[in-house]
C-alpha atoms as a PDB file:
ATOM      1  CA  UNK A   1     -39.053  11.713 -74.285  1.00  0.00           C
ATOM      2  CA  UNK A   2     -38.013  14.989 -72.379  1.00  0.00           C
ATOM      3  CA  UNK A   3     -40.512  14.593 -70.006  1.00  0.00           C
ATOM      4  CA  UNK A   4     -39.826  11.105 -69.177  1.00  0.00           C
ATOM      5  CA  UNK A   5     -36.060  11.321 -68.663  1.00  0.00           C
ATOM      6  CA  UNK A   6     -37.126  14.285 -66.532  1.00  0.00           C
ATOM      7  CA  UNK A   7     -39.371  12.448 -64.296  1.00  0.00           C
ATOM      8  CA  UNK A   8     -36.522   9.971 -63.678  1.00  0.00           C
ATOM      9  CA  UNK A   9     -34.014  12.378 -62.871  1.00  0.00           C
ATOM     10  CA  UNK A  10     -36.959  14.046 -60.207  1.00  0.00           C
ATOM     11  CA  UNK A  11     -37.748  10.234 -59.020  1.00  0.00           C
ATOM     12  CA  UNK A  12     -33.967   9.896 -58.290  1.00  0.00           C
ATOM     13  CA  UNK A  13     -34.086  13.410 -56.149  1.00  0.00           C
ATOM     14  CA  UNK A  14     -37.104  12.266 -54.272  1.00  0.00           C
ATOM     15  CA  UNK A  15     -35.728   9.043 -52.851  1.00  0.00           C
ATOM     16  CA  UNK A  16     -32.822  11.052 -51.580  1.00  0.00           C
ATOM     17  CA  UNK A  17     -35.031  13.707 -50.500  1.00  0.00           C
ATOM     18  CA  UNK A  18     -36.866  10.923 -48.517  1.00  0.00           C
ATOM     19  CA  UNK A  19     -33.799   9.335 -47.190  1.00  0.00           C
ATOM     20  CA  UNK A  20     -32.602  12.167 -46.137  1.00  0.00           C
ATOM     21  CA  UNK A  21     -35.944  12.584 -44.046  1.00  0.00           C
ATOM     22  CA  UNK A  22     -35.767   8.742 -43.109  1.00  0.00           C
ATOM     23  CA  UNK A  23     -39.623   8.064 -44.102  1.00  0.00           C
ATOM     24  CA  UNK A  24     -39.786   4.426 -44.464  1.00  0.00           C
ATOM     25  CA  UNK A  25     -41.495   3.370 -47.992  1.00  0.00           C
ATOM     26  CA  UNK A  26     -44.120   1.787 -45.728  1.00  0.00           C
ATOM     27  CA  UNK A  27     -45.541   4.866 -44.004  1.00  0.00           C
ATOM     28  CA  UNK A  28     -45.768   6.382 -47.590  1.00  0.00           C
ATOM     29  CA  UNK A  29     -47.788   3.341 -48.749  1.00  0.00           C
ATOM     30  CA  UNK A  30     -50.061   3.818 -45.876  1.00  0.00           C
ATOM     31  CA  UNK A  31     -50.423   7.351 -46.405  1.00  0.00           C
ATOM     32  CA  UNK A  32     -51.641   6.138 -49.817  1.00  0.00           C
ATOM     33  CA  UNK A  33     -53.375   3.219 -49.349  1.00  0.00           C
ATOM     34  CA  UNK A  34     -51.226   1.162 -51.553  1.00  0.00           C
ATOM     35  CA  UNK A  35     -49.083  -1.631 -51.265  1.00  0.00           C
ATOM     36  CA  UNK A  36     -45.499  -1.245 -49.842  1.00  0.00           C
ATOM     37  CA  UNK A  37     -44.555  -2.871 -53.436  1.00  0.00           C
ATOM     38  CA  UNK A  38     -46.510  -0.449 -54.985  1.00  0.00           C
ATOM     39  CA  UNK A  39     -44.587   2.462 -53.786  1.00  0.00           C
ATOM     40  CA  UNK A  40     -41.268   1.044 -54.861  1.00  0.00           C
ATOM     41  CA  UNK A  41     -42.480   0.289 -58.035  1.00  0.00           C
ATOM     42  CA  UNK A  42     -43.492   3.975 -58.299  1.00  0.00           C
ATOM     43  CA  UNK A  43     -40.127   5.501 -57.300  1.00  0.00           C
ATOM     44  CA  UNK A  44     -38.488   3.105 -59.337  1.00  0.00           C
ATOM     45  CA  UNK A  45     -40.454   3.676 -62.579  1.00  0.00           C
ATOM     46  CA  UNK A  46     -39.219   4.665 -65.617  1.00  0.00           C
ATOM     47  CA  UNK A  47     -42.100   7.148 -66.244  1.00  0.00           C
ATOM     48  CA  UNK A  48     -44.972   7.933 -63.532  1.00  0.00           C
ATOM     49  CA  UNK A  49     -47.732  10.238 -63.750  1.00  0.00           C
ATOM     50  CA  UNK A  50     -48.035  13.823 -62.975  1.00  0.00           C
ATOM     51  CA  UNK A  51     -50.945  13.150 -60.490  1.00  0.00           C
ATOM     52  CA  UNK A  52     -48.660  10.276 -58.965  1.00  0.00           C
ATOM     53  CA  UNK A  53     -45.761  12.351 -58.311  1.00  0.00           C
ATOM     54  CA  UNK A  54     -48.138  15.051 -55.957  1.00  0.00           C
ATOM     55  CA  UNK A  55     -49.464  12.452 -54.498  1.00  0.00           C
ATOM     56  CA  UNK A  56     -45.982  11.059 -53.752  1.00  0.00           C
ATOM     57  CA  UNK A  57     -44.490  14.306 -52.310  1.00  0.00           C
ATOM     58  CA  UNK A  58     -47.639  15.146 -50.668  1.00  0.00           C
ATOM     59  CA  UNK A  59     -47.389  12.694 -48.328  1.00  0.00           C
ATOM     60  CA  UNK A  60     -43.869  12.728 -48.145  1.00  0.00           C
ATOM     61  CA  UNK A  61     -44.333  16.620 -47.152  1.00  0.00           C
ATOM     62  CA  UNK A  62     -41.850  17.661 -49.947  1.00  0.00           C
ATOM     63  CA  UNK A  63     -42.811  20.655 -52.097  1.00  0.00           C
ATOM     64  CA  UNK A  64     -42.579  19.460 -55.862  1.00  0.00           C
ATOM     65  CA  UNK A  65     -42.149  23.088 -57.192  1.00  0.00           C
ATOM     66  CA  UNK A  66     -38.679  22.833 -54.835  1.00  0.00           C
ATOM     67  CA  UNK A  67     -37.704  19.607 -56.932  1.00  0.00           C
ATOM     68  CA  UNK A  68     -38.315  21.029 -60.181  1.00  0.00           C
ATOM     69  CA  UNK A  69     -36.700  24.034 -59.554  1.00  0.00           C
ATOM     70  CA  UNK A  70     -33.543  22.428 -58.266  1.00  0.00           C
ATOM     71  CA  UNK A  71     -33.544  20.225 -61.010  1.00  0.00           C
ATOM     72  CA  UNK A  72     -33.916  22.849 -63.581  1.00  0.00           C
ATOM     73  CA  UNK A  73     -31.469  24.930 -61.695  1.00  0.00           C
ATOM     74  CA  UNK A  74     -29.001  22.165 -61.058  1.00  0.00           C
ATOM     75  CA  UNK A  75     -25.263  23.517 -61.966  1.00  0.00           C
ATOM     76  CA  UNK A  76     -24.224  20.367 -63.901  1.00  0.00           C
ATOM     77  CA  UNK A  77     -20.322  18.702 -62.598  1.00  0.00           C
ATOM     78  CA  UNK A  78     -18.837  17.657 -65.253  1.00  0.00           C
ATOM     79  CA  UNK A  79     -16.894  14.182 -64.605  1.00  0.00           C
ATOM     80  CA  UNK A  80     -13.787  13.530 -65.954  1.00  0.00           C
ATOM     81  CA  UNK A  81     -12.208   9.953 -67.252  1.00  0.00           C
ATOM     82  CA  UNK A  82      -9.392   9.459 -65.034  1.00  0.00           C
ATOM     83  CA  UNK A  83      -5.485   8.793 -66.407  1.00  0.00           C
ATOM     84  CA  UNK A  84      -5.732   5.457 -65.755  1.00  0.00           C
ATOM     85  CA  UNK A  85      -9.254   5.414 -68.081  1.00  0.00           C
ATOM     86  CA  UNK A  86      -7.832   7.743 -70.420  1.00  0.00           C
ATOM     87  CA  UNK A  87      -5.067   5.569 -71.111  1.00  0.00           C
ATOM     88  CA  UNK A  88      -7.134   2.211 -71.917  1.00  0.00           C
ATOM     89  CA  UNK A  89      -9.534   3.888 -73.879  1.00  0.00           C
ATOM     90  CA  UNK A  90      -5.801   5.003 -75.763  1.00  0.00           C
ATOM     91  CA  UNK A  91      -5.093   1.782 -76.164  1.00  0.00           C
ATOM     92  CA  UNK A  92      -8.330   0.036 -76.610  1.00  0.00           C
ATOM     93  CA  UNK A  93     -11.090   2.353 -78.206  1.00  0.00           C
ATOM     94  CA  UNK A  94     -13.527  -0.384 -78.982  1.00  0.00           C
ATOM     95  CA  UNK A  95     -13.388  -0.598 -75.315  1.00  0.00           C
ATOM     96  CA  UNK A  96     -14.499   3.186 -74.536  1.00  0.00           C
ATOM     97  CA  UNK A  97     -16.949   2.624 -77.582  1.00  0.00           C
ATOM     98  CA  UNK A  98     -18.465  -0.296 -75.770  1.00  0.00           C
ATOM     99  CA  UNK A  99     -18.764   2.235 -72.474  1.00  0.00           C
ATOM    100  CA  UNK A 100     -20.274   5.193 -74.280  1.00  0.00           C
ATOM    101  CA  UNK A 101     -22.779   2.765 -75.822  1.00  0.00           C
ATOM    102  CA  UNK A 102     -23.387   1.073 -72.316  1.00  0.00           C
ATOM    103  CA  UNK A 103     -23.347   4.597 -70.728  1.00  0.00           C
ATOM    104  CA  UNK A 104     -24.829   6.619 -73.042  1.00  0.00           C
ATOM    105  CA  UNK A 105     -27.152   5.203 -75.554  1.00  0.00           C
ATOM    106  CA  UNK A 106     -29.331   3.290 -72.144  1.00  0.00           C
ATOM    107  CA  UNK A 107     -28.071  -0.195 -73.951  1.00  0.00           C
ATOM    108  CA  UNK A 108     -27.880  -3.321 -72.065  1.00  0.00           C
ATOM    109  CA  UNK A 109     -25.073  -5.476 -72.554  1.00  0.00           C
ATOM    110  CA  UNK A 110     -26.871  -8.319 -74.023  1.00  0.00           C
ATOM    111  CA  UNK A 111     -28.518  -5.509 -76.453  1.00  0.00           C
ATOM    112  CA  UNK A 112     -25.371  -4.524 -77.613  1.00  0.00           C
ATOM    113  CA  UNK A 113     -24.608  -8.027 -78.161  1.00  0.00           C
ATOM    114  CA  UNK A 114     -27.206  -8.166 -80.661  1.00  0.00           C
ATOM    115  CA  UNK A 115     -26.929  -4.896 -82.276  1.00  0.00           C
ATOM    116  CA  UNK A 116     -23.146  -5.805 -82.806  1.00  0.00           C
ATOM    117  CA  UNK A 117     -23.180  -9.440 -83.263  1.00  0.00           C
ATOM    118  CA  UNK A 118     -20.263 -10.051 -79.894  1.00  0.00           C
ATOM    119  CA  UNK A 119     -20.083 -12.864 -78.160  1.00  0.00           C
ATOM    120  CA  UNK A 120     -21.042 -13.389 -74.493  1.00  0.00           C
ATOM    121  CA  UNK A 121     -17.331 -14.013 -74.053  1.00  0.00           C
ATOM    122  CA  UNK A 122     -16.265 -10.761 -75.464  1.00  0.00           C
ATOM    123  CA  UNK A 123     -19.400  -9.246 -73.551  1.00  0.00           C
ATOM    124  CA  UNK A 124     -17.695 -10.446 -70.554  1.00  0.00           C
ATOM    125  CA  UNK A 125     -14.403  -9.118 -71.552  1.00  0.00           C
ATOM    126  CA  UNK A 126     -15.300  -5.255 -71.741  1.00  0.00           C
ATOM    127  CA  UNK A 127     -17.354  -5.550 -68.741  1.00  0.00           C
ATOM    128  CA  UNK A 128     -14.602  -6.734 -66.221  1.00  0.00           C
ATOM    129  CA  UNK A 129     -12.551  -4.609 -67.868  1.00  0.00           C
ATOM    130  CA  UNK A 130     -14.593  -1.408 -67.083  1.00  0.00           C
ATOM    131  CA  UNK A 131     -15.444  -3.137 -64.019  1.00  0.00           C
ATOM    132  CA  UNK A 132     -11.643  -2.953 -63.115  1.00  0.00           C
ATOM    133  CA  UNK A 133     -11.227   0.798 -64.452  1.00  0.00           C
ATOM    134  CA  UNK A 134     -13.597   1.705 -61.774  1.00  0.00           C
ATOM    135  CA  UNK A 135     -16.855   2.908 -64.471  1.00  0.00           C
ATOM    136  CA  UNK A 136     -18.897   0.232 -63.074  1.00  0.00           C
ATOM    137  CA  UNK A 137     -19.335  -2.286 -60.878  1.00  0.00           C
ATOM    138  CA  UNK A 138     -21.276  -5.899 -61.380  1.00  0.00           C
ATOM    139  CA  UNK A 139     -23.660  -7.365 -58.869  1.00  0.00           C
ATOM    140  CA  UNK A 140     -23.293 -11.027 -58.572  1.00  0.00           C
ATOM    141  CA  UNK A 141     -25.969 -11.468 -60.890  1.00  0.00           C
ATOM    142  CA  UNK A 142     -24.657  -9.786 -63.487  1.00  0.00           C
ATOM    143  CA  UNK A 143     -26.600  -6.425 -62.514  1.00  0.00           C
ATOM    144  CA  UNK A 144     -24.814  -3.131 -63.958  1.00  0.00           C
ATOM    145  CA  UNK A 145     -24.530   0.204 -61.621  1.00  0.00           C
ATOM    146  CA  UNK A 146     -22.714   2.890 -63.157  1.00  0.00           C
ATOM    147  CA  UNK A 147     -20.250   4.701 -60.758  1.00  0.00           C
ATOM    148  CA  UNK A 148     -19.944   7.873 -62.980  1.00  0.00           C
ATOM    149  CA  UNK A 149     -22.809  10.310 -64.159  1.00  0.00           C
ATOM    150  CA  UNK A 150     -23.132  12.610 -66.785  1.00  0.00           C
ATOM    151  CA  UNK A 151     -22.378  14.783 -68.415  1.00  0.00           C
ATOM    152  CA  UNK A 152     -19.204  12.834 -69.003  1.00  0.00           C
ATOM    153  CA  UNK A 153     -16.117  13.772 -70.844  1.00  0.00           C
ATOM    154  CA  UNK A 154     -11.824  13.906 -71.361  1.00  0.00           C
ATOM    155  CA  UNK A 155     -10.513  16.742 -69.731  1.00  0.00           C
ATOM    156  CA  UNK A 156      -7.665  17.779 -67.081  1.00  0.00           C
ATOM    157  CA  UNK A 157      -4.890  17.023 -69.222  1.00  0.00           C
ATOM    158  CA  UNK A 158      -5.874  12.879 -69.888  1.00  0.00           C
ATOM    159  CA  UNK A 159      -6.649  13.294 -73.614  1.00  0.00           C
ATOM    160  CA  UNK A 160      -4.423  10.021 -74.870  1.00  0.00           C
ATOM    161  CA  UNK A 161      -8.068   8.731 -76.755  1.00  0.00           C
ATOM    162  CA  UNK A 162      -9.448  11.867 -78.348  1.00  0.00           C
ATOM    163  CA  UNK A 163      -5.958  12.852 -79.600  1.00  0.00           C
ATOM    164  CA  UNK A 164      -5.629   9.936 -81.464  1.00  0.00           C
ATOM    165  CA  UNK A 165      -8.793  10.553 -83.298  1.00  0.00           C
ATOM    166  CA  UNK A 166      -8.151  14.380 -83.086  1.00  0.00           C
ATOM    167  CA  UNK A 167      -6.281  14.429 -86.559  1.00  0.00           C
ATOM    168  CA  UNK A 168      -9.385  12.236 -88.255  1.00  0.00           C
ATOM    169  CA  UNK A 169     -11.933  14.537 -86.662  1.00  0.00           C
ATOM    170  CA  UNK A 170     -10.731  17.940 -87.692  1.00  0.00           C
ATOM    171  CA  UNK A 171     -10.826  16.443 -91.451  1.00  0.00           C
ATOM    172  CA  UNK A 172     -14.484  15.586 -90.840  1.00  0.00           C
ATOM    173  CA  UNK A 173     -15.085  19.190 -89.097  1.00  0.00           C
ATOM    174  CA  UNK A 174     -13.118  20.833 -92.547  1.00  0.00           C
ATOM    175  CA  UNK A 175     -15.746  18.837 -94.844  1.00  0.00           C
ATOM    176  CA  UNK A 176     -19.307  19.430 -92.938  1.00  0.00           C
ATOM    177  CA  UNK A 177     -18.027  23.012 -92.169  1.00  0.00           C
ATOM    178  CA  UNK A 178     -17.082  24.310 -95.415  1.00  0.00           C
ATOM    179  CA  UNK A 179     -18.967  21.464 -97.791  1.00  0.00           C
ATOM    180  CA  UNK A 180     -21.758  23.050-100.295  1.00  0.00           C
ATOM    181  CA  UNK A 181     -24.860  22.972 -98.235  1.00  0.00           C
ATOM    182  CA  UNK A 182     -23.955  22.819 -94.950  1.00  0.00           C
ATOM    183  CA  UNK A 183     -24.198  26.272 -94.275  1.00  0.00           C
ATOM    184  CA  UNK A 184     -25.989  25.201 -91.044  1.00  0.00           C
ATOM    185  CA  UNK A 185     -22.633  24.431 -89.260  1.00  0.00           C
ATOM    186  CA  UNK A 186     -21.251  27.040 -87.170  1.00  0.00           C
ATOM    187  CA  UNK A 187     -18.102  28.091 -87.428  1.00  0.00           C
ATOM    188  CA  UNK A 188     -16.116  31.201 -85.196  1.00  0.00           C
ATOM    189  CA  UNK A 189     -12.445  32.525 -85.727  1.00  0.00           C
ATOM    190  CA  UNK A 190     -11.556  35.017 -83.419  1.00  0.00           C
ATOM    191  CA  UNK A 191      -7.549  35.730 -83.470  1.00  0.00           C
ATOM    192  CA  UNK A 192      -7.066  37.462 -79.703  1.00  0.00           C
ATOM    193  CA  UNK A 193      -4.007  39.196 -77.592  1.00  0.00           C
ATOM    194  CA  UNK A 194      -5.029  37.930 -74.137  1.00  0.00           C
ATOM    195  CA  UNK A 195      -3.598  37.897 -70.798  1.00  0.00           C
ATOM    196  CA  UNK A 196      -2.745  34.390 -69.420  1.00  0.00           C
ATOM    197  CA  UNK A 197      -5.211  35.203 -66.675  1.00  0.00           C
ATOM    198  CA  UNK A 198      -7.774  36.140 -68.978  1.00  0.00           C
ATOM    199  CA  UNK A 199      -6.958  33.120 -71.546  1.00  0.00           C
ATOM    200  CA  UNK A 200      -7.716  30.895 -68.290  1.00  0.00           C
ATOM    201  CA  UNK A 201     -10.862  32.612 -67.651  1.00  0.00           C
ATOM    202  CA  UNK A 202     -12.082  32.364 -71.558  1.00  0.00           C
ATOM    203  CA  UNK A 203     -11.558  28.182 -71.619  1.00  0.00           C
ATOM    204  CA  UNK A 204     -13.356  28.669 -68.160  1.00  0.00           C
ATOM    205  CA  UNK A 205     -16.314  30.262 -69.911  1.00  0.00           C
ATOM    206  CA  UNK A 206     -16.487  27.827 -72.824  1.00  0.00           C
ATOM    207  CA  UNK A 207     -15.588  24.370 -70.527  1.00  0.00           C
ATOM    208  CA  UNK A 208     -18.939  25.689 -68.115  1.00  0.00           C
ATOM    209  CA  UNK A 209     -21.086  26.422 -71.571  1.00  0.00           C
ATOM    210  CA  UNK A 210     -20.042  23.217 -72.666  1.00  0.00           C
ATOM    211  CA  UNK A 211     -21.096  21.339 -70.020  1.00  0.00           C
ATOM    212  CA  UNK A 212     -24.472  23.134 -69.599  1.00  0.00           C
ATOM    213  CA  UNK A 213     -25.810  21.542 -72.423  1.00  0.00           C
ATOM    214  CA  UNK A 214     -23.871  18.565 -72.108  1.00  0.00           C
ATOM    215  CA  UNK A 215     -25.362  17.807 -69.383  1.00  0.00           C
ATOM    216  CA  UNK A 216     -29.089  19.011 -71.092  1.00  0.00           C
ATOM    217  CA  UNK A 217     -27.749  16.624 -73.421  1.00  0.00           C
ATOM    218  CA  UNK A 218     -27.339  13.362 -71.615  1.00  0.00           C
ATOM    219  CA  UNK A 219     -29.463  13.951 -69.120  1.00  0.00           C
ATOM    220  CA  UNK A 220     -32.662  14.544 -71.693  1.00  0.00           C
ATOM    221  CA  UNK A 221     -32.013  13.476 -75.206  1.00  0.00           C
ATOM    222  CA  UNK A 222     -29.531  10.808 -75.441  1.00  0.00           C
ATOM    223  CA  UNK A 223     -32.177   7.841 -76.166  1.00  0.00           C
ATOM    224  CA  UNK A 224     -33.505   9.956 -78.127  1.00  0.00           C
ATOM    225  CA  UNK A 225     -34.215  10.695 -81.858  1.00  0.00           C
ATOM    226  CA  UNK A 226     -32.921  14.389 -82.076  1.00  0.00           C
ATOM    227  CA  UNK A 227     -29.635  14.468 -84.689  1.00  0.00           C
ATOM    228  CA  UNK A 228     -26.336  14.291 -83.055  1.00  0.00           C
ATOM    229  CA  UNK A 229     -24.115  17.342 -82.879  1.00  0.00           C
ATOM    230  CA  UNK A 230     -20.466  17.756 -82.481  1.00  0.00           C
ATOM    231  CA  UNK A 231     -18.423  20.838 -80.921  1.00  0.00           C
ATOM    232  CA  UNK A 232     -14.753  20.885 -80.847  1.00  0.00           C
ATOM    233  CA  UNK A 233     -13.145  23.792 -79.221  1.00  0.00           C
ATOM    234  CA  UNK A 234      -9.177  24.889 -79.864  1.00  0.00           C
ATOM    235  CA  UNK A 235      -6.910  27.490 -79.711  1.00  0.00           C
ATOM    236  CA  UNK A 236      -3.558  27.143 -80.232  1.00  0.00           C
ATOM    237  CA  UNK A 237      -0.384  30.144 -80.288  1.00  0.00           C
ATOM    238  CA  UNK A 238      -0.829  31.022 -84.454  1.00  0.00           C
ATOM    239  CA  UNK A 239       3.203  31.725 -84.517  1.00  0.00           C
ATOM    240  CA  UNK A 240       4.234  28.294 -82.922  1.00  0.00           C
ATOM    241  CA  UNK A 241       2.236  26.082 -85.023  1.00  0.00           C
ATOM    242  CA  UNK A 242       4.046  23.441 -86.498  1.00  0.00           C
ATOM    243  CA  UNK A 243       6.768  25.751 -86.806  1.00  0.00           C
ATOM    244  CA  UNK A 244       4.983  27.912 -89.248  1.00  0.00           C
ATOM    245  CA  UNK A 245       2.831  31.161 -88.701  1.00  0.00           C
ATOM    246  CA  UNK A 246      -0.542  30.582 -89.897  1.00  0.00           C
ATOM    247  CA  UNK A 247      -1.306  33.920 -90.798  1.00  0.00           C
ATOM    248  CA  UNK A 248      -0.178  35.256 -93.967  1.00  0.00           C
ATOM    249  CA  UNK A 249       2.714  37.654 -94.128  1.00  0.00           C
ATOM    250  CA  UNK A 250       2.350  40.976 -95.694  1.00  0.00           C
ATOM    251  CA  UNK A 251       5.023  40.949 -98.701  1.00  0.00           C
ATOM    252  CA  UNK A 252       5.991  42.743-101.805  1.00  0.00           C
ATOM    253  CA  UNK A 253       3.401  42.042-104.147  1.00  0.00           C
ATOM    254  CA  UNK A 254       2.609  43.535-107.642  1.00  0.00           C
ATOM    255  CA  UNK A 255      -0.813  43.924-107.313  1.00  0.00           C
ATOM    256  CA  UNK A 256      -2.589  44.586-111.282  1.00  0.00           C
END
């Protein structure tokens, strides 16, 4: 399954690497001896063979060791829901579930129809919906492009949806954390003095992490059957929280 999602990310980098050197599809199919539908079929695939791919950059005179590398070596840009996003999902969140299950999970709309017993009217619904939110946009026969990529996430302040659920989630985190047998779960608390500047650079460190294998993530094992993992990152000033300091005093105490 790795291997295939790869080959689809390096398909998707060698079309642009041949548009950018304007070979028409046609002079590759002659170079091959194939049909012109041939060779779209093959940059188009969802899998294609090792021995294909040469042949394709062969004759497109692109080194494949140069598209592996830059895959492999790709920083990954983490996108952002906008405010406007952030707020439906707020307001809606069987709407963002029906995106990250479109988005995510590689789901067509008429499978998730099926796998959650909709109807094509509400089907309809979410898609002009996300249509008008600017995640997608609909070809006139019903054809889905996605106009975000992965990895994908809240950030920059727009938070409205994973707030909500923030309160629900930490509960969860508390019980598979600290539950007998789940010893597997890891868990860090580090209290720190930092400068603002260097409080800055630490969520800097942990948002680019993060979104390393985020993006290893999505791009690689989403439709896959590997077991899903959470990771929640906060820190918060201990002596205004909720009005109450966290940490326990040091008091009189008898001790025996």
């Amino acid at each position: 399954m790795e291997y295939q999602n790869k080959t689809r990310v390096f398909l998707e980098t060698l079309k642009k690497e041949i548009k950018a050197k304007a070979i028409p599809y046609q002079q590759l199919a002659d170079k091959l001896g194939v049909s012109l539908l041939t060779i779209k079929r093959q940059v188009n695939a969802e899998d294609i063979s090792m021995s294909k791919l040469m042949a394709l950059c062969e004759v497109a005179d692109i080194d494949i060791s140069d598209i592996w590398r830059q895959i492999e070596m790709e920083r990954p840009k983490h996108t952002m829901y906008t405010q406007e996003q952030d707020l439906a999902f707020s307001k809606n969140p069987h709407l963002w579930r029906y995106f990250e299950t479109l988005f995510f999970e590689d789901l067509s709309p008429k499978d998730i129809e099926k796998k959650y017993q909709i109807s094509p009217a509400s089907t309809h619904a979410y898609l002009r919906k996300l249509e008008m939110l600017g995640l997608i946009q609909l070809s006139v026969h019903g054809n889905i492009r996605m106009l975000v990529s992965s990895p994908l996430g809240f950030g920059d302040g727009h938070t409205l949806a994973v707030d909500q659920g923030l309160r629900n989630v930490f509960y969860d985190v508390a019980e598979q954390c600290f539950s007998p047998g789940t010893s597997a779960a890891l868990t860090i608390k580090k209290d720190l003095k930092l400068s603002k500047e260097l409080r800055g650079q630490l969520h800097l460190d942990i948002y680019e992490l993060v979104s390393k294998y985020a993006n290893i993530s999505e791009r690689y094992f989403i439709p896959s059957n590997q077991p899903q993992l959470s990771i929640i990152t906060c820190d918060y000033k201990a002596q205004n929280f909720i009005g109450e300091a966290p940490i326990t005093d040091i008091i009189n105490n008898d001790l025996p």
